[in-house]
PDB file of N, CA and C in Angstrom:
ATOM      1  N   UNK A   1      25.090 -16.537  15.376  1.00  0.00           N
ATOM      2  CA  UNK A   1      24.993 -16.819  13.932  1.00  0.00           C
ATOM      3  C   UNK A   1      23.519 -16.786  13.478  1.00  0.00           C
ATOM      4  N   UNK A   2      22.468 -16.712  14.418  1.00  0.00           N
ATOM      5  CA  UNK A   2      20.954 -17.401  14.149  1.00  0.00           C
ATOM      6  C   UNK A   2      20.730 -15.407  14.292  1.00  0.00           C
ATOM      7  N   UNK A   3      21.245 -14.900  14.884  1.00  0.00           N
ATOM      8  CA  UNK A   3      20.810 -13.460  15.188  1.00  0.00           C
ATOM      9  C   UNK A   3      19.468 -12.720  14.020  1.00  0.00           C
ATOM     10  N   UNK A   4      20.474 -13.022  12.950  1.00  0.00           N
ATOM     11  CA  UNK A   4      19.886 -12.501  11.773  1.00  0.00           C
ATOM     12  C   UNK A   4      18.421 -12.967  11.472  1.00  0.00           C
ATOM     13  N   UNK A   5      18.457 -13.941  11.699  1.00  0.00           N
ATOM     14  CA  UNK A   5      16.683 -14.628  11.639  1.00  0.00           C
ATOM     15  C   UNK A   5      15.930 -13.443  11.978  1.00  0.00           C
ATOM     16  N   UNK A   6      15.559 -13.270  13.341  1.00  0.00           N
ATOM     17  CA  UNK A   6      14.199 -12.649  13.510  1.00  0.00           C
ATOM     18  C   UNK A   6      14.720 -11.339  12.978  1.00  0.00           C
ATOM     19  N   UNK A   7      15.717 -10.257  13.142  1.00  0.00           N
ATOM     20  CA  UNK A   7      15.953  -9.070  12.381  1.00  0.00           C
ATOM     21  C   UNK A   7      15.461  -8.881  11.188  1.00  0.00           C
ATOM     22  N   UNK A   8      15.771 -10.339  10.172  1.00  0.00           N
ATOM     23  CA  UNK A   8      15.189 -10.435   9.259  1.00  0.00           C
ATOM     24  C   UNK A   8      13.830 -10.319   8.827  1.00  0.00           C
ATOM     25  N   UNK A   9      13.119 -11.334  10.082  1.00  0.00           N
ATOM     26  CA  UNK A   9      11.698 -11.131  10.237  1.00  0.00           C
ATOM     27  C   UNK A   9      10.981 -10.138  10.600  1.00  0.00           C
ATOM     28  N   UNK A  10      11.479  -9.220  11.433  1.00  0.00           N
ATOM     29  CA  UNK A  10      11.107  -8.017  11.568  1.00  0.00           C
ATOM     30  C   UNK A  10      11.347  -7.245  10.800  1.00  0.00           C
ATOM     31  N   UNK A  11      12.161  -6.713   9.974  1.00  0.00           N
ATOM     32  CA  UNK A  11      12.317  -5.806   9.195  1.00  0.00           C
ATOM     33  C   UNK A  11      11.495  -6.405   7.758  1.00  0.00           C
ATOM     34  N   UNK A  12      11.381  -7.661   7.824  1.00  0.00           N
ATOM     35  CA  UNK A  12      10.193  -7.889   6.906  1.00  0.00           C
ATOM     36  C   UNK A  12       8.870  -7.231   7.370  1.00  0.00           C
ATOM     37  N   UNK A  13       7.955  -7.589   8.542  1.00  0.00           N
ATOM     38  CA  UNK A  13       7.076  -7.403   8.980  1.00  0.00           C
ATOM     39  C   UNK A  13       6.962  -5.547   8.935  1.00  0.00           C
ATOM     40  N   UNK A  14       7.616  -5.075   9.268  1.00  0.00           N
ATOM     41  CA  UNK A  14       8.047  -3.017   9.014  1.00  0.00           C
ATOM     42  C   UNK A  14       7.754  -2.790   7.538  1.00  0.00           C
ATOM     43  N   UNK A  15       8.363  -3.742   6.732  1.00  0.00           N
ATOM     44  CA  UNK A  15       8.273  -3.438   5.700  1.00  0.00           C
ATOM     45  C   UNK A  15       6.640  -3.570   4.953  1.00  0.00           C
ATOM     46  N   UNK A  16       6.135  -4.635   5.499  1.00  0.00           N
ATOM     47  CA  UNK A  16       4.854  -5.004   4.976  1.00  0.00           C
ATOM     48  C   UNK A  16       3.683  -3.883   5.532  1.00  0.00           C
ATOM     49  N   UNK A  17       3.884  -3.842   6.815  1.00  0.00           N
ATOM     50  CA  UNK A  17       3.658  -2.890   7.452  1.00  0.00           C
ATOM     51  C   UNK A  17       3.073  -1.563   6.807  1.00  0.00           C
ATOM     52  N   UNK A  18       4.559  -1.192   6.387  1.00  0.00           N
ATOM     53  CA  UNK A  18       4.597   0.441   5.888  1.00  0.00           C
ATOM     54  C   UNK A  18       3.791   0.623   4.507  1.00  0.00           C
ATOM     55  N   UNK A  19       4.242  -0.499   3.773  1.00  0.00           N
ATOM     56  CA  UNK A  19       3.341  -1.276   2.314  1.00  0.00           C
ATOM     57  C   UNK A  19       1.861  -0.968   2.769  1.00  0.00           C
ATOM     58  N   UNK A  20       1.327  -1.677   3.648  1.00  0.00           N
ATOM     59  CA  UNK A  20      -0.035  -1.619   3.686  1.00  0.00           C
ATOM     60  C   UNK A  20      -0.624  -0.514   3.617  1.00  0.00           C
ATOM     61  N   UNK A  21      -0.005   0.706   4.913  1.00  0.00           N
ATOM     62  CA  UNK A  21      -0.252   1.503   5.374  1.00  0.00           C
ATOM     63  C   UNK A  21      -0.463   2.757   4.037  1.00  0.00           C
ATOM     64  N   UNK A  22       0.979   2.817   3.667  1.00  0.00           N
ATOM     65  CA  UNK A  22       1.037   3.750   2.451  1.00  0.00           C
ATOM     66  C   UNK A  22      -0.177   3.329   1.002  1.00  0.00           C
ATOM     67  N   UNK A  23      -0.556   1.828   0.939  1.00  0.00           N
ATOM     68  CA  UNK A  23      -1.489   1.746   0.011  1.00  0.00           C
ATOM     69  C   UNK A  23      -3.175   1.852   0.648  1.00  0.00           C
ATOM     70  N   UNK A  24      -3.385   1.642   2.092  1.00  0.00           N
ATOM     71  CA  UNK A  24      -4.383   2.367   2.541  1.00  0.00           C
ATOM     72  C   UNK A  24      -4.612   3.535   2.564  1.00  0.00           C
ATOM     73  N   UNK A  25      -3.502   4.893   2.491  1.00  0.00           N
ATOM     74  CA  UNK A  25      -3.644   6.012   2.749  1.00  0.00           C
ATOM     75  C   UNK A  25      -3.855   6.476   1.005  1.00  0.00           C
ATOM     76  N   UNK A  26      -3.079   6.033   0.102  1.00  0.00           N
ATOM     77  CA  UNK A  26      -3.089   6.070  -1.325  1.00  0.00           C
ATOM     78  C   UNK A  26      -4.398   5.494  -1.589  1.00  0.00           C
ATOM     79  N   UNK A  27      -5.379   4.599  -1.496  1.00  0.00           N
ATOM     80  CA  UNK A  27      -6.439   4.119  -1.369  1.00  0.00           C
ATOM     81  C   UNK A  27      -7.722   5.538  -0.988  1.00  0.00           C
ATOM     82  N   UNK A  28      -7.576   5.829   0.295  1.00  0.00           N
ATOM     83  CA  UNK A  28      -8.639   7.113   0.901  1.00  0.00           C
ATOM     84  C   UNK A  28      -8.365   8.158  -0.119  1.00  0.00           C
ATOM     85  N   UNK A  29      -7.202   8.489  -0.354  1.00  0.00           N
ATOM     86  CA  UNK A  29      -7.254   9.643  -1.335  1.00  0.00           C
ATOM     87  C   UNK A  29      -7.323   9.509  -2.469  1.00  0.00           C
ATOM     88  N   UNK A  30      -7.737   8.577  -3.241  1.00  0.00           N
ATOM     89  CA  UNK A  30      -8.162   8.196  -4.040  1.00  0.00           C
ATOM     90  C   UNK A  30      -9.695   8.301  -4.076  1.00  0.00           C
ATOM     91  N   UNK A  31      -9.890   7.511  -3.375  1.00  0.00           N
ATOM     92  CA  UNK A  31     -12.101   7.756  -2.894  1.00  0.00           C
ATOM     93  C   UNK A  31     -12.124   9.356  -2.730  1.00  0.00           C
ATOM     94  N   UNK A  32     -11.337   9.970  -2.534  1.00  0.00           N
ATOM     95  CA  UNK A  32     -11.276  11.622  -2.049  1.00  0.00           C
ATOM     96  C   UNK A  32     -12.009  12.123  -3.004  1.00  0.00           C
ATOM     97  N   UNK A  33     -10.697  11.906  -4.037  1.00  0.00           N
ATOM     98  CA  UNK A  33     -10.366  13.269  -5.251  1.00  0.00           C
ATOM     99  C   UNK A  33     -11.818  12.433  -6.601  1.00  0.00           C
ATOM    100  N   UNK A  34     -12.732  12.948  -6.474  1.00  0.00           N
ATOM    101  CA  UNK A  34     -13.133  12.654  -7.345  1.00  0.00           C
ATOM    102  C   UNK A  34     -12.220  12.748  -9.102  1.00  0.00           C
ATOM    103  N   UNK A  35     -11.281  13.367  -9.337  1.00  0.00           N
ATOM    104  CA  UNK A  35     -11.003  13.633 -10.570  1.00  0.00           C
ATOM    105  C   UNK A  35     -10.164  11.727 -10.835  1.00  0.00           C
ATOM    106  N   UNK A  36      -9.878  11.280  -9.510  1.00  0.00           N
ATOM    107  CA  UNK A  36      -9.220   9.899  -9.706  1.00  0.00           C
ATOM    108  C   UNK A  36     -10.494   8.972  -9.852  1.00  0.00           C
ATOM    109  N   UNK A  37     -11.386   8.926  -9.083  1.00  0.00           N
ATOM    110  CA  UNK A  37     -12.367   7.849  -9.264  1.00  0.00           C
ATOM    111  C   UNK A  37     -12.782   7.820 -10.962  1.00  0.00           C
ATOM    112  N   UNK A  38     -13.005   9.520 -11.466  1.00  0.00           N
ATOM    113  CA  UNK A  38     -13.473   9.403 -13.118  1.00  0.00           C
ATOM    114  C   UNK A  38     -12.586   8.950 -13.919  1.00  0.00           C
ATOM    115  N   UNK A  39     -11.129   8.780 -13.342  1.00  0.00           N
ATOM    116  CA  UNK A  39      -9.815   7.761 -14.114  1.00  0.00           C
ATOM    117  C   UNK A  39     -10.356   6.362 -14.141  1.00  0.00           C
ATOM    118  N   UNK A  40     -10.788   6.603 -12.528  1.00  0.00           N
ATOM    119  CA  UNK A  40     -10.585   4.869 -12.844  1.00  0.00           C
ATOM    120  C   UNK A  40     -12.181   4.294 -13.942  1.00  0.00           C
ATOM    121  N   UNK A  41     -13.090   5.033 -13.825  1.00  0.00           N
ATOM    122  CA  UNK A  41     -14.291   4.925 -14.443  1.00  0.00           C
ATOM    123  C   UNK A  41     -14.136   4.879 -15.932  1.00  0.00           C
ATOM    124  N   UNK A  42     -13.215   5.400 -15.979  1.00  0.00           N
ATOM    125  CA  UNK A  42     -12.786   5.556 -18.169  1.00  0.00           C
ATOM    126  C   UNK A  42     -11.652   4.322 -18.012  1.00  0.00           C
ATOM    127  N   UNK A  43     -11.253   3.806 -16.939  1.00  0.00           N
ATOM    128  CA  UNK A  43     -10.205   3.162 -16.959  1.00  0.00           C
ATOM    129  C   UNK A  43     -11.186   1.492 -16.747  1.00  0.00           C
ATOM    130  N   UNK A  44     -12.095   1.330 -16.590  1.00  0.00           N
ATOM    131  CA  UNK A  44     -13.343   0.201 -16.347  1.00  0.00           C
ATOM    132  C   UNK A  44     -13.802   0.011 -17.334  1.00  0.00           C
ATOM    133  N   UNK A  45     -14.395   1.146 -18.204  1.00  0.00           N
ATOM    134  CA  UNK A  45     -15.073   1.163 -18.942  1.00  0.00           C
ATOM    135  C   UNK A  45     -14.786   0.049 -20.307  1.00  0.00           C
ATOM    136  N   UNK A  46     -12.711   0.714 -20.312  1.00  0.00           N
ATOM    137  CA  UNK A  46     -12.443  -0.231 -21.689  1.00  0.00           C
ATOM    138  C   UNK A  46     -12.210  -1.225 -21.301  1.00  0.00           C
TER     139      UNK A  46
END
């Protein structure tokens, strides 16, 4: 009946995981493409 606990916890932890990962990689390519950094620069500005 307790099974579900850590499954739970793990498939939390995968999930956070993959979260991080995909907003670190979305992050680098961001610093990449200069045409995003001048977004975010007009996007600071106001």
């Amino acid at each position: 009946k307790v099974s579900w606990v850590p499954t739970g916890i793990t498939i939390g932890v995968i999930i956070a995981f993959i979260a991080v990962s995909v907003g670190f990689i979305i992050f680098l390519k961001q610093r990449e493409s200069p045409r995003v950094q001048s977004g975010f620069e007009m996007r600071g500005s106001r």
